[in-house]
Protein backbone atom coordinates (compact mmCIF):
# COMPACT_ATOMS: atom_id res chain seq x y z
CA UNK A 1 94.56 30.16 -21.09
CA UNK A 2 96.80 29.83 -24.12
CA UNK A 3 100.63 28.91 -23.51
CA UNK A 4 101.31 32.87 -25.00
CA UNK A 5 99.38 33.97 -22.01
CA UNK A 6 100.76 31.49 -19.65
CA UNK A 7 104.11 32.46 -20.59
CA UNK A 8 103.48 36.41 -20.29
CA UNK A 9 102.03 35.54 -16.98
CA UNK A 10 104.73 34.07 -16.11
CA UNK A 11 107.41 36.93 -17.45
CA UNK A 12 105.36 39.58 -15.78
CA UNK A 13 105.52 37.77 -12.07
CA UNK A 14 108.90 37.19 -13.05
CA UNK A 15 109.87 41.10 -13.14
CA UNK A 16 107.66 42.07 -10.42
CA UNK A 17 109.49 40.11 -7.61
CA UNK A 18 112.68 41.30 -9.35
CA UNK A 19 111.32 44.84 -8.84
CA UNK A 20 110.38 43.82 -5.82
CA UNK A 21 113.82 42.42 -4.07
CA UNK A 22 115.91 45.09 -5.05
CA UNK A 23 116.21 48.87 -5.43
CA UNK A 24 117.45 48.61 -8.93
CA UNK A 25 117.24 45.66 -11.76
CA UNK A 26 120.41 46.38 -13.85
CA UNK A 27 120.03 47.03 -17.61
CA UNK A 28 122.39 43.79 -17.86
CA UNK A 29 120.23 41.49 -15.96
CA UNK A 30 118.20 39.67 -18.07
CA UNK A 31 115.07 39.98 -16.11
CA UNK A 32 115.18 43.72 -17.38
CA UNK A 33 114.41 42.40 -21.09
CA UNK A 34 110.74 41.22 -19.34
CA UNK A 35 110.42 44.59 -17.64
CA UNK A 36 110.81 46.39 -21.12
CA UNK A 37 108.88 43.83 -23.20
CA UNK A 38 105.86 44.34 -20.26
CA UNK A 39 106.59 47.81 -19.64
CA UNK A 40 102.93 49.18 -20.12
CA UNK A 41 101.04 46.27 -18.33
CA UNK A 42 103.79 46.32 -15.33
CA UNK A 43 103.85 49.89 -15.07
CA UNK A 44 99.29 49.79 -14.62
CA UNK A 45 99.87 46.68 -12.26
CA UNK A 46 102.42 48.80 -10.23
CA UNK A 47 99.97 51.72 -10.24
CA UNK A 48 96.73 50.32 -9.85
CA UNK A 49 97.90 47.43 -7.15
CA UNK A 50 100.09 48.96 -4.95
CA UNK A 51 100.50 52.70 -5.80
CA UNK A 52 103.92 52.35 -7.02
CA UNK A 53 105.53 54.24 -10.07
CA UNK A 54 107.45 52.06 -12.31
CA UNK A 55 110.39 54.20 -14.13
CA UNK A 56 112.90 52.56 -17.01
CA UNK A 57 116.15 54.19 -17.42
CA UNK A 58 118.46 53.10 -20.03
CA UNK A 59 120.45 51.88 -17.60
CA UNK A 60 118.15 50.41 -14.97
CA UNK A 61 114.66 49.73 -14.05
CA UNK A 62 112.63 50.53 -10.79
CA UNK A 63 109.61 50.91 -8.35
CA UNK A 64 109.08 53.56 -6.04
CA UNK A 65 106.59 54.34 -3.59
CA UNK A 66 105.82 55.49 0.14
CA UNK A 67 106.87 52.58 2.78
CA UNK A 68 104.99 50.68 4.78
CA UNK A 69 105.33 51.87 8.69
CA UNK A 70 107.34 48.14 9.27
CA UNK A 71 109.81 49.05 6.36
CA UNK A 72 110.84 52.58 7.60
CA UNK A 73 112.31 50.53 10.55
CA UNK A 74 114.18 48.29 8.48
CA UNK A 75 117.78 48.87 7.92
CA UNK A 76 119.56 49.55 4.93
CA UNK A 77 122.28 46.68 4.74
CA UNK A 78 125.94 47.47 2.77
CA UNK A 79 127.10 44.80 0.90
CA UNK A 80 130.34 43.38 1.86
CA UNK A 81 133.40 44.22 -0.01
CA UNK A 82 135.02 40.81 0.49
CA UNK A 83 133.61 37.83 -1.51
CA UNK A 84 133.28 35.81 1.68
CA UNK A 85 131.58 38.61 2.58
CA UNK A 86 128.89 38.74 0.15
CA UNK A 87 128.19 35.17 0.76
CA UNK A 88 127.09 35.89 3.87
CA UNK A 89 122.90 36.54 4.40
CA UNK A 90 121.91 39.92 3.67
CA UNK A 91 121.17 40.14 7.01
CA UNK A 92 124.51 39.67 8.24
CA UNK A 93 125.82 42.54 6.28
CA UNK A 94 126.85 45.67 8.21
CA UNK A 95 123.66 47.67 8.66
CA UNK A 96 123.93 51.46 7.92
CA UNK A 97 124.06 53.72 11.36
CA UNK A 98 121.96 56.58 11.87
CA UNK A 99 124.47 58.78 11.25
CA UNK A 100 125.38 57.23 7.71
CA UNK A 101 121.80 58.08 6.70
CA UNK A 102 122.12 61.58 7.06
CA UNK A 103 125.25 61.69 5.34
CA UNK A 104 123.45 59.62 2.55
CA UNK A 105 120.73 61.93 2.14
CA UNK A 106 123.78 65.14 2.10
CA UNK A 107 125.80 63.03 -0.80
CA UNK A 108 122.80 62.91 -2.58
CA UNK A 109 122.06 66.37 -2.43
CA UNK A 110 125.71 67.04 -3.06
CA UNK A 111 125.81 64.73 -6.37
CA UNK A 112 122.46 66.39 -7.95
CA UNK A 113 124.64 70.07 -7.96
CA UNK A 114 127.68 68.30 -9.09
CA UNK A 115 128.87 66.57 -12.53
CA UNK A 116 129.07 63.57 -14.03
CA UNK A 117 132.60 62.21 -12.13
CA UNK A 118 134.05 63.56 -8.77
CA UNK A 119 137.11 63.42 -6.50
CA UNK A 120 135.68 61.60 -3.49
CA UNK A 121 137.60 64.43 -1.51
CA UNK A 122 135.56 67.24 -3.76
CA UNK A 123 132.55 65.30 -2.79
CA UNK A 124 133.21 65.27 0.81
CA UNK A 125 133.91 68.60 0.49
CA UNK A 126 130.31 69.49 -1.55
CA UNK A 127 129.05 67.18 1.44
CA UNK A 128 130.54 69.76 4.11
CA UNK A 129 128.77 72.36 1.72
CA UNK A 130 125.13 70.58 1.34
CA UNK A 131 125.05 70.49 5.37
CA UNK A 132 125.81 73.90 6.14
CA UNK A 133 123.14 75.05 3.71
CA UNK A 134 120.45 73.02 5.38
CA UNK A 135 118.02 73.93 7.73
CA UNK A 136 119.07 73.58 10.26
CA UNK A 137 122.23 73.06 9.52
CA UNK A 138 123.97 69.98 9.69
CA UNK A 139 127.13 69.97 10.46
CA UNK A 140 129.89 67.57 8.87
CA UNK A 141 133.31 67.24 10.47
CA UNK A 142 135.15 64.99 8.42
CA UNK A 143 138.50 65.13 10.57
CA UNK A 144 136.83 62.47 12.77
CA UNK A 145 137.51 58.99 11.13
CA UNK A 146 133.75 57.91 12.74
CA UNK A 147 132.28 60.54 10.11
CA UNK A 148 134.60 59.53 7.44
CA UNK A 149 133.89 55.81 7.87
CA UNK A 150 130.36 56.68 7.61
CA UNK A 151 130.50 58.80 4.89
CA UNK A 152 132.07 55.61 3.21
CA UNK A 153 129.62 53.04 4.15
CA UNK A 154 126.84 55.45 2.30
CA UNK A 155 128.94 55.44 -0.98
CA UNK A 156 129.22 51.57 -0.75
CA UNK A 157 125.44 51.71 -0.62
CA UNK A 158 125.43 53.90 -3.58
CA UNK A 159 128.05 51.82 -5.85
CA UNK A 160 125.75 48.46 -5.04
CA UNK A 161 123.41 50.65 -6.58
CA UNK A 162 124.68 51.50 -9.29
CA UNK A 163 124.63 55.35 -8.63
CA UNK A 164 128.36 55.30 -8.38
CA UNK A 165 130.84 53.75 -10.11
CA UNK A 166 134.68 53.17 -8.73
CA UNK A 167 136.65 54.63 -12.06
CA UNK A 168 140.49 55.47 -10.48
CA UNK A 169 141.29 54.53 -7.34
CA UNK A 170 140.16 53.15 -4.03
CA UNK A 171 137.52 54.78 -1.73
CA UNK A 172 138.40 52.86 1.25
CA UNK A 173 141.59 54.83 1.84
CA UNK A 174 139.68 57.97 2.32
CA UNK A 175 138.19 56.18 5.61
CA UNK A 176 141.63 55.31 6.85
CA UNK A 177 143.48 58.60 6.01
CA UNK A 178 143.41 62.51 6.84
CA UNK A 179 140.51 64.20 4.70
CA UNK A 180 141.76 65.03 1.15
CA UNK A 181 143.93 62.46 1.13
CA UNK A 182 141.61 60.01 -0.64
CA UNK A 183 141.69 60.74 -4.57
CA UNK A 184 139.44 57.59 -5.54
CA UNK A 185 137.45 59.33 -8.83
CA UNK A 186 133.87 58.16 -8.79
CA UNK A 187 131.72 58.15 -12.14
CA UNK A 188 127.82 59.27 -11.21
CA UNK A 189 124.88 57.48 -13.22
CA UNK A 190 123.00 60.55 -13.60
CA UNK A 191 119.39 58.75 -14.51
CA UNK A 192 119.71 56.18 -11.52
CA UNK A 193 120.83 59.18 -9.43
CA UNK A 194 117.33 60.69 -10.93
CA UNK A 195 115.21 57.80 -10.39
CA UNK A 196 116.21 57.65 -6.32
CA UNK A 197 112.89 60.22 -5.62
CA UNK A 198 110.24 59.29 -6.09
CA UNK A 199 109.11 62.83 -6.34
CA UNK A 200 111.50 65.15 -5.92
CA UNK A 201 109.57 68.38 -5.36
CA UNK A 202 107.64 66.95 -2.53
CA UNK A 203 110.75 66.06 -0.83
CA UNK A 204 112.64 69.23 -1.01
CA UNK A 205 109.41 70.30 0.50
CA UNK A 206 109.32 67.84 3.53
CA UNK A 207 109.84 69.26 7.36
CA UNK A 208 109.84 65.61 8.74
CA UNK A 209 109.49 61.94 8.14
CA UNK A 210 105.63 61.98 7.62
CA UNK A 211 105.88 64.39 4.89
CA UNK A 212 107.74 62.23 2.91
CA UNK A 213 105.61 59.28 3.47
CA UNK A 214 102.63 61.24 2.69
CA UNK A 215 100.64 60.07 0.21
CA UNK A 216 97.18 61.45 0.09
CA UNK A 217 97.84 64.14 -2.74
CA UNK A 218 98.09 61.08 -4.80
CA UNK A 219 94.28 60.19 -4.50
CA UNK A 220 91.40 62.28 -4.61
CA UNK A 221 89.75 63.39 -1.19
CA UNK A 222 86.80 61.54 -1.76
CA UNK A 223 85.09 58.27 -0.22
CA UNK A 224 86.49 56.27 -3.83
CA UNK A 225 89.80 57.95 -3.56
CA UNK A 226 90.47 57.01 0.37
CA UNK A 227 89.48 53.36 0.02
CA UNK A 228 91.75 53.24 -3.02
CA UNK A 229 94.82 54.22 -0.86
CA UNK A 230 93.81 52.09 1.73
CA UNK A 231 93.71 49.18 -0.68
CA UNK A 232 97.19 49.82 -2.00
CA UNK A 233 98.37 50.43 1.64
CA UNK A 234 96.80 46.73 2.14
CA UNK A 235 98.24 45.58 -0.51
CA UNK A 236 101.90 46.81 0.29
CA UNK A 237 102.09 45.55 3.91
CA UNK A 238 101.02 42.24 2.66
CA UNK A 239 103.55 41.95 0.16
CA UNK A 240 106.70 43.46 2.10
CA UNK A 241 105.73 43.05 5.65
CA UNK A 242 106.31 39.80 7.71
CA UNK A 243 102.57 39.41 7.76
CA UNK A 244 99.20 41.19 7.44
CA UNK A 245 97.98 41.39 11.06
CA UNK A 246 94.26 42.28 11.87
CA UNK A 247 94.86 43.04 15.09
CA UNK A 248 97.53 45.89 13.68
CA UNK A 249 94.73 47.64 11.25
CA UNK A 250 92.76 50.40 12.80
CA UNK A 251 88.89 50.05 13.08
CA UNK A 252 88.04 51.14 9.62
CA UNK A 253 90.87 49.74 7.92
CA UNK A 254 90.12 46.39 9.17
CA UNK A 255 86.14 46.46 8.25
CA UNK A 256 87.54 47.47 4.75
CA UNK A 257 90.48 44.33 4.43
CA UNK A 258 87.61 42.14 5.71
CA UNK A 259 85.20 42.91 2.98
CA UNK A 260 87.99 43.35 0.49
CA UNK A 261 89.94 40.56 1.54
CA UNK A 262 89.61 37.99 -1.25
CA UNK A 263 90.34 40.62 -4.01
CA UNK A 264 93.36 41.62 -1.90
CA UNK A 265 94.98 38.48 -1.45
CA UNK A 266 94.41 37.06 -5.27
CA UNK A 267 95.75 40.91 -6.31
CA UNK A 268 99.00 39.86 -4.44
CA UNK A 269 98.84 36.31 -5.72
CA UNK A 270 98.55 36.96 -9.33
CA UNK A 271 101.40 39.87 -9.26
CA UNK A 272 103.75 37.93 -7.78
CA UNK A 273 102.98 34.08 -8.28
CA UNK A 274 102.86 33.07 -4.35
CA UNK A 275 100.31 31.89 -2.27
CA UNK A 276 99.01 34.07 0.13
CA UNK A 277 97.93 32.02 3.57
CA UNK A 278 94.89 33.23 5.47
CA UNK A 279 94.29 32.41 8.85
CA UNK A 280 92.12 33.76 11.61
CA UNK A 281 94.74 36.32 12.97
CA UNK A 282 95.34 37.62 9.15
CA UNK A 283 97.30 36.89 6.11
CA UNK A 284 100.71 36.41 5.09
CA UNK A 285 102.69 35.88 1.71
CA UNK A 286 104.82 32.66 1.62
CA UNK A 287 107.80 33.11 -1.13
CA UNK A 288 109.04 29.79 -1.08
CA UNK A 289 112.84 30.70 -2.87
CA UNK A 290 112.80 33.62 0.02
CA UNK A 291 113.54 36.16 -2.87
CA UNK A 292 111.47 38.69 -1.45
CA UNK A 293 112.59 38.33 2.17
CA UNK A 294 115.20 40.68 4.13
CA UNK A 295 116.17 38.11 6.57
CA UNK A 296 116.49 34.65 6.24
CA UNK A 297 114.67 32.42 9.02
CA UNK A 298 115.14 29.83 9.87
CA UNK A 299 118.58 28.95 8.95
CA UNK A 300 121.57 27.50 10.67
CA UNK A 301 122.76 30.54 12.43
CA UNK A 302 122.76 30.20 16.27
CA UNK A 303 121.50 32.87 16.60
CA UNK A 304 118.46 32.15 14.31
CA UNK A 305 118.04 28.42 16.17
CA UNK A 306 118.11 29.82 19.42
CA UNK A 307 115.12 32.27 17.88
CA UNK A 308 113.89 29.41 16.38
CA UNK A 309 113.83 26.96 19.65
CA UNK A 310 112.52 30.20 21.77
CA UNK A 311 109.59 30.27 19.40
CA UNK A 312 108.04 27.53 20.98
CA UNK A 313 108.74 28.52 24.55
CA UNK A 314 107.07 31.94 23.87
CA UNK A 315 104.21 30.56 22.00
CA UNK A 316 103.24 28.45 24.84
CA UNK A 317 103.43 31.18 27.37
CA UNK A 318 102.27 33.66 25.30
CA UNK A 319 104.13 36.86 27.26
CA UNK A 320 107.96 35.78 28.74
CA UNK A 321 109.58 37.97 31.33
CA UNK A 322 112.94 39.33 31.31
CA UNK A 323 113.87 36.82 33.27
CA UNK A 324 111.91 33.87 32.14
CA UNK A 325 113.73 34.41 28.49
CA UNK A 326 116.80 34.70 29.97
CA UNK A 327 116.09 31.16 31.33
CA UNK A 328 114.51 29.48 28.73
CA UNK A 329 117.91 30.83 26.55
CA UNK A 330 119.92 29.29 29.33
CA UNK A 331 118.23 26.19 29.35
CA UNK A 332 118.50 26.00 25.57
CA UNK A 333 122.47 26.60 25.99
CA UNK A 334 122.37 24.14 28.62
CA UNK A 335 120.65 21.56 26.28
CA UNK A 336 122.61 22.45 22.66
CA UNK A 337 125.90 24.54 24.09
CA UNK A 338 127.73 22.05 22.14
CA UNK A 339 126.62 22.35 19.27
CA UNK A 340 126.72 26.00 19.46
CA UNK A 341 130.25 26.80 20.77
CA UNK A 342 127.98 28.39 23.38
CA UNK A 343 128.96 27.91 27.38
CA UNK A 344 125.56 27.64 29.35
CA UNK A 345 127.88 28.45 32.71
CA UNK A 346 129.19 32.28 31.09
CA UNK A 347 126.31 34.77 31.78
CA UNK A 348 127.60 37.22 29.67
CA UNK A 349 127.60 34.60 26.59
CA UNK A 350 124.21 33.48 27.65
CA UNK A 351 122.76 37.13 27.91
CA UNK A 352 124.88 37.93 24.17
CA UNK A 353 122.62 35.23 22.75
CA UNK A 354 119.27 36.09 24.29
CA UNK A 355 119.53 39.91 23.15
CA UNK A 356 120.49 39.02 19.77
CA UNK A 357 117.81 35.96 19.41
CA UNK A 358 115.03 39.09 20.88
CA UNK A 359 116.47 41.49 17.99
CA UNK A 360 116.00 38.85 15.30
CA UNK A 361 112.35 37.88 16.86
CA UNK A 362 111.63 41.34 16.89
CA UNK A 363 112.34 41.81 12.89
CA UNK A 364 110.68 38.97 11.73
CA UNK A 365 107.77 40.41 13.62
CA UNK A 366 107.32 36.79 15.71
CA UNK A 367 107.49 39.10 19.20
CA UNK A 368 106.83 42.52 20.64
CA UNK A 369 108.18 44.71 23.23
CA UNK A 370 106.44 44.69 26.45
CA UNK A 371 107.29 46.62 29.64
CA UNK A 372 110.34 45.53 31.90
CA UNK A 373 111.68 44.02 28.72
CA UNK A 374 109.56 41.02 28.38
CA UNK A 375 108.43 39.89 25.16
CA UNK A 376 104.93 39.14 23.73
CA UNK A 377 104.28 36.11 21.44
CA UNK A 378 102.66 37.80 17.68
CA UNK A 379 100.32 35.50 15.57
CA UNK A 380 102.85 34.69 13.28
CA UNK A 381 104.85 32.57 15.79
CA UNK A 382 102.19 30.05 15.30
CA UNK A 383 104.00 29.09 12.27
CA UNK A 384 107.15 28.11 14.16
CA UNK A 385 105.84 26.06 16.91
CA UNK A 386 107.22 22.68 17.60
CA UNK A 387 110.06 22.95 15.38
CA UNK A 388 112.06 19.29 14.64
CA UNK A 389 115.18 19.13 16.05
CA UNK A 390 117.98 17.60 14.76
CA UNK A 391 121.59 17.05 16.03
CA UNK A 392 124.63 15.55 13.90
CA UNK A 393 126.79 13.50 16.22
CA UNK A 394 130.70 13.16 15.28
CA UNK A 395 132.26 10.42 13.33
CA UNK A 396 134.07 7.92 14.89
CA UNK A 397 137.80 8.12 14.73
């Protein structure tokens, strides 16, 4: 391979994990030069690989494509508006509620009939407007603070984004105050704005959540066409989710990864430059920088070394009762309370810590849910058995 090759080998893996990792790569950034100077070969790779459409704005670039069924659980996280903030783990940030999303989805509506810069309190007000005309209607009471404040949290979303853009004013008052008494003017990026749907008719079209995950009018009812989307589906879940697990693919799908698996893995290789580990239970991608990761594990968070530590414990036992975790956590506490500001003899501190360390295992895909609420030990755990413990001891005075 010739060092020009090498080096657009490089660039392309460069701007696919940037496409990747975030919603949008900024016209500013300079990964977006690569993106542009690559744009036909990404754009095929995209395609053909993982049935994503790449589209370039002037203003941004971006991938879009149907989800796998791990990412439509995953939150959507609003950055911080504090620096200290920021510097916290993605997965630290404020997660956007239920609620939020559905006044998400009636902003965006509301900013596709508007113009190019808005009142926030005409937008709210367009919001009101975009609920009552769906159906069914939805409706939007924005005397309540709750609905204001999550009315906010979506346009935070949007202005990380890029989709909005603070002009005059400050946005957060319109959380604190009566409705219309926020006058923060917003400027819309129209083509970011554009680029959100993937494709827009189908969605106005959509009854439900499977409609607009639906993806089998992109491929051709035929034996090619169907393994085609089931490659790309392959090929997605082994790039975004925690891990590929055989055990997870239905009967046909698995006798397809199985006899496709080498092409599948070296397609997700070369696109993005990692290594893809195989082991009996499946395959998994290991980014090394974590770039392409939504939560950050291990790390020094208690919370994350108390998953960490419980790894072990549920590895060994394979399935842990209600109880049994609720142990093992205390027995942890007991053992490194000290170190975590944690009191093994307050239940309600000790039950805190086991709920959130079962969230965390549960989104890294290391456990599932069993009846009772006990928790079942996934393949991936194997990765985190026996973990080294360290403990810094305090200087002498």
């Amino acid at each position: 391979m010739t060092l020009r090759r090498e080096d657009d080998r490089d660039e392309c893996q460069t701007a696919t994990r940037a496409l990747l990792a975030a919603p949008f790569v900024d016209a500013g950034d300079p990964v977006y030069a690569l993106i542009r100077r690559h744009e036909r070969e990404l754009a095929r790779a995209f395609q053909t690989t993982f049935g994503y459409q790449l589209v370039i704005g002037s203003t941004a670039a971006r991938i879009s494509g149907p989800p796998t069924a791990g990412g439509l659980h995953r939150p959507l996280r609003i950055r911080p508006q504090s620096v200290s903030g920021r510097c916290r783990p993605v997965d630290a940030w404020p997660a956007l509620s239920d609620r939020g999303c559905v006044l998400l989805l009636l902003t965006l509506a509301a900013l596709e009939r508007g113009t190019s810069q808005t009142v926030i309190a005409e937008l709210a007000r367009n919001v009101e407007l975009a609920g009552a005309g769906a159906d069914p209607v939805i409706i939007v009471d924005f005397r309540a603070r709750a609905e204001r404040v999550a009315f906010a949290d979506g346009l935070d979303l949007l202005c990380a984004w890029g989709v909005l853009r603070h002009t005059a004013g400050a946005h957060e008052s319109y959380a604190r105050r009566e409705q219309d008494e926020g006058e923060a003017l917003l400027t819309v990026d129209r083509r970011r704005l554009a680029m959100l749907l993937r494709d827009p008719v189908s969605a106005l079209a959509a009854t439900s959540v499977e409609d607009l995950t639906d993806d089998a009018a992109h491929h051709s009812p035929t034996p090619e066409g169907e393994n085609r989307a089931r490659a790309e589906e392959l090929v997605r879940r082994l790039t975004e989710d925690p891990a590929l697990v055989l055990d997870d693919l239905d009967a046909e799908t698995r006798s397809y990864f199985l006899g496709q698996r080498a092409r599948i893995e070296d397609a997700v290789a070369t696109a993005t430059g990692d290594v893809v580990e195989r082991r009996a239970e499946g395959s998994a991608l290991i980014v090394e920088d974590r770039s392409l990761t939504d939560i950050a594990f291990p790390s020094n968070a208690t919370v994350k070394q108390v998953a960490l530590l419980l790894c072990d414990v549920l590895a060994s036992n394979v399935v842990l009762s209600a109880e049994a975790l609720l142990d093992a956590v205390h027995t942890l506490v007991r053992r490194h309370g000290q170190h975590w500001d944690r009191d093994p003899a307050d239940p309600v501190e000790v039950r805190a810590l086991a709920e959130a360390a079962t969230a965390l295992l549960l989104d890294c895909d290391l456990a599932s849910r069993e009846p009772h609420g006990a928790l079942r030990a996934r393949p991936l755990i194997a990765r985190f058995r026996s973990p080294t413990v360290t403990t810094s001891t305090p200087r002498a005075a």
